[in-house]
Protein backbone atom coordinates (compact mmCIF):
# COMPACT_ATOMS: atom_id res chain seq x y z
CA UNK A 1 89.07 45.25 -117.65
CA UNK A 2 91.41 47.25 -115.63
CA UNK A 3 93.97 44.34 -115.56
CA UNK A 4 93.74 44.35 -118.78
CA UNK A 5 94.42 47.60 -119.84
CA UNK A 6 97.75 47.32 -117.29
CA UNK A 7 98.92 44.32 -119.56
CA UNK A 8 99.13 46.42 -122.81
CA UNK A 9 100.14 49.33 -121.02
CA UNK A 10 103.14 47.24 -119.87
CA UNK A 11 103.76 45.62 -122.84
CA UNK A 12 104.40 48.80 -124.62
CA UNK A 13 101.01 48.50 -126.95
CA UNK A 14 99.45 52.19 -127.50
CA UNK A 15 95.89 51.58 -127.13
CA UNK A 16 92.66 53.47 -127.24
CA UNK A 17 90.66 53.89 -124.18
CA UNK A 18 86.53 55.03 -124.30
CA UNK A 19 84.92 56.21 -121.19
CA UNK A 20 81.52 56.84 -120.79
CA UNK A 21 81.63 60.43 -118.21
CA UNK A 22 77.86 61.52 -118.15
CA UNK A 23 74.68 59.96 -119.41
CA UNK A 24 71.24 61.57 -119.73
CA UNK A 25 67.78 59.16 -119.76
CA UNK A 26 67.93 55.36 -120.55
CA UNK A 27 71.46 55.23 -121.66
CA UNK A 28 72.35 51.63 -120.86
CA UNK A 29 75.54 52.01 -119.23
CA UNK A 30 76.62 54.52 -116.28
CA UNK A 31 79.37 56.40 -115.98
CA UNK A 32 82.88 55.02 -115.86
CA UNK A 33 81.59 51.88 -117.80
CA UNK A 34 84.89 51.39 -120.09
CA UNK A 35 85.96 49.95 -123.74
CA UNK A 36 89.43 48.85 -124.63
CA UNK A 37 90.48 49.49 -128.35
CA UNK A 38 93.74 47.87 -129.81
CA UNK A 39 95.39 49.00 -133.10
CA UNK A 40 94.86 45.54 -134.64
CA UNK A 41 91.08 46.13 -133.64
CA UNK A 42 90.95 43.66 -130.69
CA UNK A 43 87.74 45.65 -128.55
CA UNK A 44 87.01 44.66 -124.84
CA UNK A 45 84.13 46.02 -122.59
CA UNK A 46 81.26 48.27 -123.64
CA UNK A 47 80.29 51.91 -123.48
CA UNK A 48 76.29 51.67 -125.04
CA UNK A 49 75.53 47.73 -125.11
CA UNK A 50 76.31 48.05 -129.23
CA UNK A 51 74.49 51.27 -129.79
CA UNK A 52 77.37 53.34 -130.58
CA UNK A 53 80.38 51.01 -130.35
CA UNK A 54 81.48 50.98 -133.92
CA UNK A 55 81.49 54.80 -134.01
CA UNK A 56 83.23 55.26 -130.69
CA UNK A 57 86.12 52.32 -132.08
CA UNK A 58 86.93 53.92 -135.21
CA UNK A 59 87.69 57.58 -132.16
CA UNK A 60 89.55 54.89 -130.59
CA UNK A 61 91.61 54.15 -133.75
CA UNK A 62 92.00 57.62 -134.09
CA UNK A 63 93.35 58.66 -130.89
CA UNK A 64 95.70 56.09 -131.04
CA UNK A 65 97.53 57.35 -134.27
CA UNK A 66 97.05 60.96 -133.34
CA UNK A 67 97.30 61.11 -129.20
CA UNK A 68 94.24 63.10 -129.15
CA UNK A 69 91.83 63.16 -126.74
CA UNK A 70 88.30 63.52 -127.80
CA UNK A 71 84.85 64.30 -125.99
CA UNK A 72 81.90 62.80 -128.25
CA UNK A 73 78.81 63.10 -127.49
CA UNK A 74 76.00 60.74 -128.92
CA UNK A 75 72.36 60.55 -128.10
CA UNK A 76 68.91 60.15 -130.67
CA UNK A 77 66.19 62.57 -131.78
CA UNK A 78 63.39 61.46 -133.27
CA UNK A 79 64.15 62.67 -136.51
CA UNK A 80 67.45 61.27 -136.54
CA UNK A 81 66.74 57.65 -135.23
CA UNK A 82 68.72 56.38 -138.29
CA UNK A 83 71.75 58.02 -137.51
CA UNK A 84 74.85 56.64 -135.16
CA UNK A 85 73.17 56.94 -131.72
CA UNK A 86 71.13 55.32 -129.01
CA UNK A 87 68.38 53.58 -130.09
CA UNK A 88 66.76 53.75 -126.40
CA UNK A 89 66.86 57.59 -126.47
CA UNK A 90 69.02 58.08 -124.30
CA UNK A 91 72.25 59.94 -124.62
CA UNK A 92 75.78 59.48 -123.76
CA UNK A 93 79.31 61.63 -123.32
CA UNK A 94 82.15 59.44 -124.02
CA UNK A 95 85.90 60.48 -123.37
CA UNK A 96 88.11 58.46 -125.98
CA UNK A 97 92.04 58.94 -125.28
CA UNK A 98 95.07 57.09 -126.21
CA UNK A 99 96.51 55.20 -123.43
CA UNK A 100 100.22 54.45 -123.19
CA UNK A 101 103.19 54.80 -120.47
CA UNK A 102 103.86 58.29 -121.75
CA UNK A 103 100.29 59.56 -121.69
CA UNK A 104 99.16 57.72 -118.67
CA UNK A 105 102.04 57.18 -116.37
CA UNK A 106 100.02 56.53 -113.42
CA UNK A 107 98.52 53.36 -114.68
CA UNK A 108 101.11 51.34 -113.23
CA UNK A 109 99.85 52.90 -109.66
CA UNK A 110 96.31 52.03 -110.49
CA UNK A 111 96.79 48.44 -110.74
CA UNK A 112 98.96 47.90 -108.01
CA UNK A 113 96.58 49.80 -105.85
CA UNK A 114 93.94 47.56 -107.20
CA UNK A 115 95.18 44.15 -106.66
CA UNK A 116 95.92 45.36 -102.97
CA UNK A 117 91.90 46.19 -102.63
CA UNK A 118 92.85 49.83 -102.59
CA UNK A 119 89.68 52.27 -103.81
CA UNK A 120 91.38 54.90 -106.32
CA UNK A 121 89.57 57.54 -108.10
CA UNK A 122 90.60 58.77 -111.47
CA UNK A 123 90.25 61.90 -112.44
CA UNK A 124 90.57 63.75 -115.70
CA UNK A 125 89.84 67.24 -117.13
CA UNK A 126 87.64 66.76 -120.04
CA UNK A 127 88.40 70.13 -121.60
CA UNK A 128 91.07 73.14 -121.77
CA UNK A 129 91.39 74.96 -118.31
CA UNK A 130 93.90 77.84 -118.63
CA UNK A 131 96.96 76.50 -119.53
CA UNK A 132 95.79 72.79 -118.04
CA UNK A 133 95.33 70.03 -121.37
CA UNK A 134 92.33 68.03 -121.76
CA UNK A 135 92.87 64.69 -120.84
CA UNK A 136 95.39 65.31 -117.55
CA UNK A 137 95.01 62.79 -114.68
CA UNK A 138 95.40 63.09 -111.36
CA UNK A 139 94.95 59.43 -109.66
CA UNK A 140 93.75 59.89 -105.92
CA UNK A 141 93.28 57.21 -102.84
CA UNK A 142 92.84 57.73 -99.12
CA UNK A 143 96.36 58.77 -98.43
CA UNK A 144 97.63 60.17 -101.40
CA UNK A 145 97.62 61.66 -105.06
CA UNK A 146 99.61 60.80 -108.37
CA UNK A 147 100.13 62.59 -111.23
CA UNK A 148 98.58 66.76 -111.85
CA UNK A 149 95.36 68.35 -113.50
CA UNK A 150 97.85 71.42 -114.34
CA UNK A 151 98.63 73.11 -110.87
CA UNK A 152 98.52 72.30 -106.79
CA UNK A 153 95.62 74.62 -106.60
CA UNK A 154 93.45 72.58 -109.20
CA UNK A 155 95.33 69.68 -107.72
CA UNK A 156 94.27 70.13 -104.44
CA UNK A 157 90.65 71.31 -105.90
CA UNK A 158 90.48 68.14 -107.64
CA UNK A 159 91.36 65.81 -104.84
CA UNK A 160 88.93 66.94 -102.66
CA UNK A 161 85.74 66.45 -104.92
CA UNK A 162 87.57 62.99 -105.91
CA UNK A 163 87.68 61.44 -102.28
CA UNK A 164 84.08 62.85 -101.92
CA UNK A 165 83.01 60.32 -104.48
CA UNK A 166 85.29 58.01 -103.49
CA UNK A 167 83.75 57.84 -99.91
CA UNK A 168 80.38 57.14 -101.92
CA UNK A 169 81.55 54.74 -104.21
CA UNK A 170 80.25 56.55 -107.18
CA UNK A 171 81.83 58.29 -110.11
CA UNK A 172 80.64 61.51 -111.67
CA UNK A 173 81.52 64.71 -113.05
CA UNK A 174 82.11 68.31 -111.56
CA UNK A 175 83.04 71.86 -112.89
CA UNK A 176 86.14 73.51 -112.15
CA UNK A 177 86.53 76.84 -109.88
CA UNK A 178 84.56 80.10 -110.31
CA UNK A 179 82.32 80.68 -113.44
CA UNK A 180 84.20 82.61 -116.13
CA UNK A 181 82.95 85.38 -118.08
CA UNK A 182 82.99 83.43 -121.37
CA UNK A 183 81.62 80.35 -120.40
CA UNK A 184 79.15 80.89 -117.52
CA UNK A 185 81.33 78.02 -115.55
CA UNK A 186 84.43 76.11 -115.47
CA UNK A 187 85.81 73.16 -116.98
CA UNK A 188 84.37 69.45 -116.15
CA UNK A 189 86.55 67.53 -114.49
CA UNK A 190 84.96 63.48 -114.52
CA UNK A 191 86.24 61.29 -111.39
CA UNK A 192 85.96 57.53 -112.29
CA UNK A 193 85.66 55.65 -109.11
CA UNK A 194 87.73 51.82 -109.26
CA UNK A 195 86.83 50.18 -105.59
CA UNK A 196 87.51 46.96 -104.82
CA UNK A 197 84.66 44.22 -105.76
CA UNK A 198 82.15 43.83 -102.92
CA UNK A 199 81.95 40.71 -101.27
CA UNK A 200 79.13 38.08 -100.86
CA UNK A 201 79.71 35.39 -97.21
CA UNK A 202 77.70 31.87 -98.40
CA UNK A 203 77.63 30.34 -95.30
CA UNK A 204 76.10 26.79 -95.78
CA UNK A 205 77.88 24.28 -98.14
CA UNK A 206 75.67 22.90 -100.76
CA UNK A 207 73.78 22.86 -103.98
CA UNK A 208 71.95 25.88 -103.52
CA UNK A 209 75.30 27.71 -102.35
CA UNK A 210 77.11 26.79 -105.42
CA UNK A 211 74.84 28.15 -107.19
CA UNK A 212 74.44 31.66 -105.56
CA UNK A 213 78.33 31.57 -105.65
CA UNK A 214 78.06 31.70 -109.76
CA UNK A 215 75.16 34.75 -109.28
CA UNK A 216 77.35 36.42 -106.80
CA UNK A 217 80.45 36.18 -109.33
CA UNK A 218 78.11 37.35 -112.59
CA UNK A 219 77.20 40.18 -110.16
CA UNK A 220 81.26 41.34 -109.68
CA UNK A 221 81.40 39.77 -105.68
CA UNK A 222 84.06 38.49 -104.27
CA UNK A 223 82.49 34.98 -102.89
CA UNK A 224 83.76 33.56 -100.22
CA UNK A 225 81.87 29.77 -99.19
CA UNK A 226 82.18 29.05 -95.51
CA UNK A 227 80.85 25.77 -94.09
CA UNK A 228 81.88 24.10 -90.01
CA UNK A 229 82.06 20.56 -91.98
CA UNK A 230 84.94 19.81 -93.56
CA UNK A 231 83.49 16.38 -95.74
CA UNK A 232 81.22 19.22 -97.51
CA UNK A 233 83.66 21.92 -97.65
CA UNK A 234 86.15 21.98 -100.49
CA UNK A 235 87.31 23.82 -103.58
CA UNK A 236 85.97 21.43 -106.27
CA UNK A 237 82.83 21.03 -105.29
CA UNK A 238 82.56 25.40 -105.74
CA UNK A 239 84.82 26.09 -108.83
CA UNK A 240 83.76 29.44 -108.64
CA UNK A 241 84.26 30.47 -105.21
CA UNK A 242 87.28 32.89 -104.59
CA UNK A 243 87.31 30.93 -101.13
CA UNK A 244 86.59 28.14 -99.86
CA UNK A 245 86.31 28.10 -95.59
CA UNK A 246 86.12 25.26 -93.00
CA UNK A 247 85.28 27.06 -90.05
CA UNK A 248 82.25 27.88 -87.73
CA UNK A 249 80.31 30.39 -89.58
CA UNK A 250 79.98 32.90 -86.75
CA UNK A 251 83.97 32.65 -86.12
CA UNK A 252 84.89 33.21 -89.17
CA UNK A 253 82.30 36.35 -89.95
CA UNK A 254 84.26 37.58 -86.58
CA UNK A 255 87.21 37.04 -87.84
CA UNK A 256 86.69 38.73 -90.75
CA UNK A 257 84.81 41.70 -88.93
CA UNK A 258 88.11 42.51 -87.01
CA UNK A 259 90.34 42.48 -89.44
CA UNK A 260 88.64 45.29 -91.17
CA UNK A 261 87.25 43.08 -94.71
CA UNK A 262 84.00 43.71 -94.61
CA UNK A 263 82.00 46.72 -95.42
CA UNK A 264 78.68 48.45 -96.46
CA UNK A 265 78.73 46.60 -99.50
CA UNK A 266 79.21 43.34 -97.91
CA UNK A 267 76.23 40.10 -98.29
CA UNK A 268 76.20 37.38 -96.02
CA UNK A 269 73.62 34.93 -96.89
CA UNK A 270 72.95 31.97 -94.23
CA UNK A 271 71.70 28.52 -96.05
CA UNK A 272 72.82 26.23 -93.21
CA UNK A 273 69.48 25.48 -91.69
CA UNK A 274 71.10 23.86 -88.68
CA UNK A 275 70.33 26.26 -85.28
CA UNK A 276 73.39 25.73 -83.92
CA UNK A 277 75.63 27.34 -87.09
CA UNK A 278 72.59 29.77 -87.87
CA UNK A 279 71.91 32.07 -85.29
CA UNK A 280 74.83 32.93 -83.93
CA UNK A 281 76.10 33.90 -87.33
CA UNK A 282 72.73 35.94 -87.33
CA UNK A 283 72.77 37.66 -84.53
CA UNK A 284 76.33 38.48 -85.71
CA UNK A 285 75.53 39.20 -88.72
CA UNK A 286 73.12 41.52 -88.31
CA UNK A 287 74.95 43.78 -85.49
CA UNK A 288 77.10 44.69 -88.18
CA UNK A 289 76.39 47.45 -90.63
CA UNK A 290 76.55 45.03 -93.74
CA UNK A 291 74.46 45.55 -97.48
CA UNK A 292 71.71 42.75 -96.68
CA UNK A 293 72.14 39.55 -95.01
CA UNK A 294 69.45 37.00 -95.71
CA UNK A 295 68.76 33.60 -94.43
CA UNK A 296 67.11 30.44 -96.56
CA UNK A 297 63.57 28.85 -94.88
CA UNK A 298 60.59 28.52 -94.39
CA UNK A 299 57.78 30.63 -92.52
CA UNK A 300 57.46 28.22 -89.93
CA UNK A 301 61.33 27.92 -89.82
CA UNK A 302 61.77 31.60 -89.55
CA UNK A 303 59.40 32.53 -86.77
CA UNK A 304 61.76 29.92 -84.95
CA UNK A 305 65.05 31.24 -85.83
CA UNK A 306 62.98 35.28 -84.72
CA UNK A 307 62.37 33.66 -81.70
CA UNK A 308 65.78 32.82 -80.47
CA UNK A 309 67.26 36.07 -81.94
CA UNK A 310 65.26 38.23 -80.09
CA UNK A 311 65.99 35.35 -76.39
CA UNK A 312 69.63 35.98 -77.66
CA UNK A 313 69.22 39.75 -77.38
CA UNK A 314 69.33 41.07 -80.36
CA UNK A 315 67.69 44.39 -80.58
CA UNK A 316 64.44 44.95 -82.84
CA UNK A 317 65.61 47.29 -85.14
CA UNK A 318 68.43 45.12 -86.18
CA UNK A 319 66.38 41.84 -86.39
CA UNK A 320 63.97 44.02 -89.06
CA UNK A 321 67.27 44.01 -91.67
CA UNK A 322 66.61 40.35 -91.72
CA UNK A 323 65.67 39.34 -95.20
CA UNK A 324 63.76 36.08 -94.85
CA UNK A 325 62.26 34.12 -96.19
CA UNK A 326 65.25 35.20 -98.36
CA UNK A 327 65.06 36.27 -102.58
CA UNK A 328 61.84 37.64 -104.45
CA UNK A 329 58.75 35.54 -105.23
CA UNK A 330 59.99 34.69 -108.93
CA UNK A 331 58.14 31.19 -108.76
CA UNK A 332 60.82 28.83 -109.24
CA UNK A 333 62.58 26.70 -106.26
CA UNK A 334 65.51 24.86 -107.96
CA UNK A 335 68.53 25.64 -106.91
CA UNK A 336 69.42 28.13 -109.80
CA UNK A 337 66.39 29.37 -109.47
CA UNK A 338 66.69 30.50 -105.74
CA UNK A 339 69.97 32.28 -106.38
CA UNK A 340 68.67 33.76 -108.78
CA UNK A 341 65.88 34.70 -106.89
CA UNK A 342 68.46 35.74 -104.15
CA UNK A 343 70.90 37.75 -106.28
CA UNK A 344 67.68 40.07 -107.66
CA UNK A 345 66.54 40.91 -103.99
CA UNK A 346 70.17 41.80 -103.64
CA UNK A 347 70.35 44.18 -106.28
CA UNK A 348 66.84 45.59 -105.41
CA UNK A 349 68.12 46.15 -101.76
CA UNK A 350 71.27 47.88 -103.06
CA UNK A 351 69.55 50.48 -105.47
CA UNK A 352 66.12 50.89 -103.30
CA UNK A 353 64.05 49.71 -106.09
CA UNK A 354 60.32 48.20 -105.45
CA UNK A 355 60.86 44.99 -108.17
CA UNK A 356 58.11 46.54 -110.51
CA UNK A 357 57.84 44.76 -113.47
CA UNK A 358 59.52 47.27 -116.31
CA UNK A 359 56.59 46.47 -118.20
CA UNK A 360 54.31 48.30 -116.05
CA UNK A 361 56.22 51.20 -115.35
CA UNK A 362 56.89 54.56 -116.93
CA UNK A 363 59.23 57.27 -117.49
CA UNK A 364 63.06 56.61 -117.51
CA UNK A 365 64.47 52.90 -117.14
CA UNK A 366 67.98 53.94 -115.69
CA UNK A 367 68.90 56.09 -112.96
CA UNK A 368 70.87 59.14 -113.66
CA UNK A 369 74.21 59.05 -111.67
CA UNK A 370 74.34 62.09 -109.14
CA UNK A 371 77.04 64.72 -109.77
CA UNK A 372 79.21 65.40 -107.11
CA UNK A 373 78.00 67.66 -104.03
């Protein structure tokens, strides 16, 4: 999305830009979820999963002709269900601004930053502060800042809270200095955090791998398929791998260990079944402070593999972030099935969720995002 947004901003094409920046109850996307608006009508992404869409294009249209930034606001009640809002009840603040290389110089910065795997917050005042616009940016990363909210005090105000929520991975909204007499608090400021995509290790070349490798792309990973046997290993047989590896599974997670490419957010999923490859990229695996790493087999097969873990040393709290058998009980054992299977224990692991059925739960659907601390 953020690609292409560069590619009209480059080409000189004014477009409009809609950001969702807080959401209240089951609105069905978070914050920072973005839609692209062009003057011949051309829309890409989505800020309510169709709900609002038309109403926030025709903004979009708008702010292109006029350069004005708007705050909108949509949500239901239940006796206005028939008006533009969210059918799930939910509700929604969108930021709609015209995007172009006069408005949003810094673009250019974002992208390159991106390509590079560089994490870069955006941040941008959503209303009047003194004699600071609506609508400023001020881009931040690790090392640096471009562009200004209105001065280096709000500048270096801003900054701060941004690399908070850039260190969590999570965008969100914040208020500006000391309350004011008028308004019982200052102006909102939203950070939109753009990290790199996390990654997902298949080690283990084969059907089922290929087919985790499409999950793990629909999910936004990275995939990288890493296999010791090179008559198995190639790009064709995993179109959608970013990566295809010959190597020894454990040597390569080393490798890529020490040369600083993996993180919290990082899978590694073993489907080799062969000793030899498996547990030393297990007990490697799991002495690292990775999102989940799970491992394909049986009961029988997995009190083995426990076994020589714990006679290779590995300690007992780190042999309990084992997920195996790997993947929720969803009944099916094809080999779409099991990724898919894998992929939703993934996401349960990464949000803390139980797997409830929706069905038989109550109250909210979504997660509100947390502000910033």
């Amino acid at each position: 999305m953020w690609e292409q947004l560069h590619r009209l901003w480059e080409a000189g094409t004014p477009c409009g830009l809609a950001t969702v920046v807080s959401t209240f109850g089951s609105a069905p996307r978070r914050p920072g979820a973005i839609m692209i608006c062009t003057k011949d009508g051309t829309v890409d992404g989505s800020v309510s999963g169709g709900c609002v869409e038309g109403a926030v294009h025709d903004l979009a249209q708008q702010a292109i002709k006029s350069g004005t930034t708007v705050l909108e606001r949509y949500g239901v009640s239940d006796d206005d269900a028939g008006a533009v809002g969210l059918t799930c009840g939910g509700t929604i603040e969108v930021l709609v601004e015209r995007i172009d290389r006069r408005s949003f110089a810094e673009l250019g910065v974002i992208a390159e930053r991106l390509r590079r795997g560089t994490a870069v917050a955006i941040a941008t005042l959503l209303e009047p502060y003194g004699s600071a616009r609506a609508g400023a940016h001020l881009v931040c990363w690790a090392e640096g800042t471009l562009g200004t909210i209105g001065s280096l005090a709000l500048d270096g105000e801003v900054s701060a809270a941004a690399r908070r929520l850039l260190a969590r991975g999570r965008s969100g909204t914040f208020r500006l200095g000391p309350a004011t007499a008028d308004s019982g608090s200052g102006a909102r400021v939203f950070v939109n955090c753009l990290t790199p995509p996390p990654r997902l290790l298949v080690y283990g070349a084969g059907d089922f791998a290929a087919a985790l490798i499409r999950q793990g792309a629909l999910l936004g990973h990275r995939t990288t398929l890493c296999d010791a046997r090179p008559a198995f290993t190639f790009p064709e047989r995993f179109p959608g791998a970013d990566e295809v590896i010959v190597a020894w599974p454990h040597r390569h997670l080393v490798e890529q260990a020490a040369a600083g490419l993996l993180d919290h957010r990082t899978a590694v999923v073993s489907l080799t079944h062969d000793p030899k490859f498996e547990i030393p990229l297990l007990d490697t695996a799991l002495r690292l402070d990775l999102a989940y790493v799970g491992a394909l087999g049986s009961h029988r097969s997995i009190d083995r593999r426990t076994t020589s873990l714990r006679a290779a040393g590995l300690p007992e709290d780190r042999l309990a972030r084992l997920h195996a058998p790997i993947g929720l009980d969803l009944g099916g054992s094809d080999p779409a099935e099991t990724a898919l299977s894998i992929a939703a224990e993934m996401v349960l692991v990464r949000h803390g969720a139980r797997g409830t059925r929706l069905s038989e739960t109550t109250g909210p659907i979504h997660r509100d995002a947390a502000s910033v601390p």
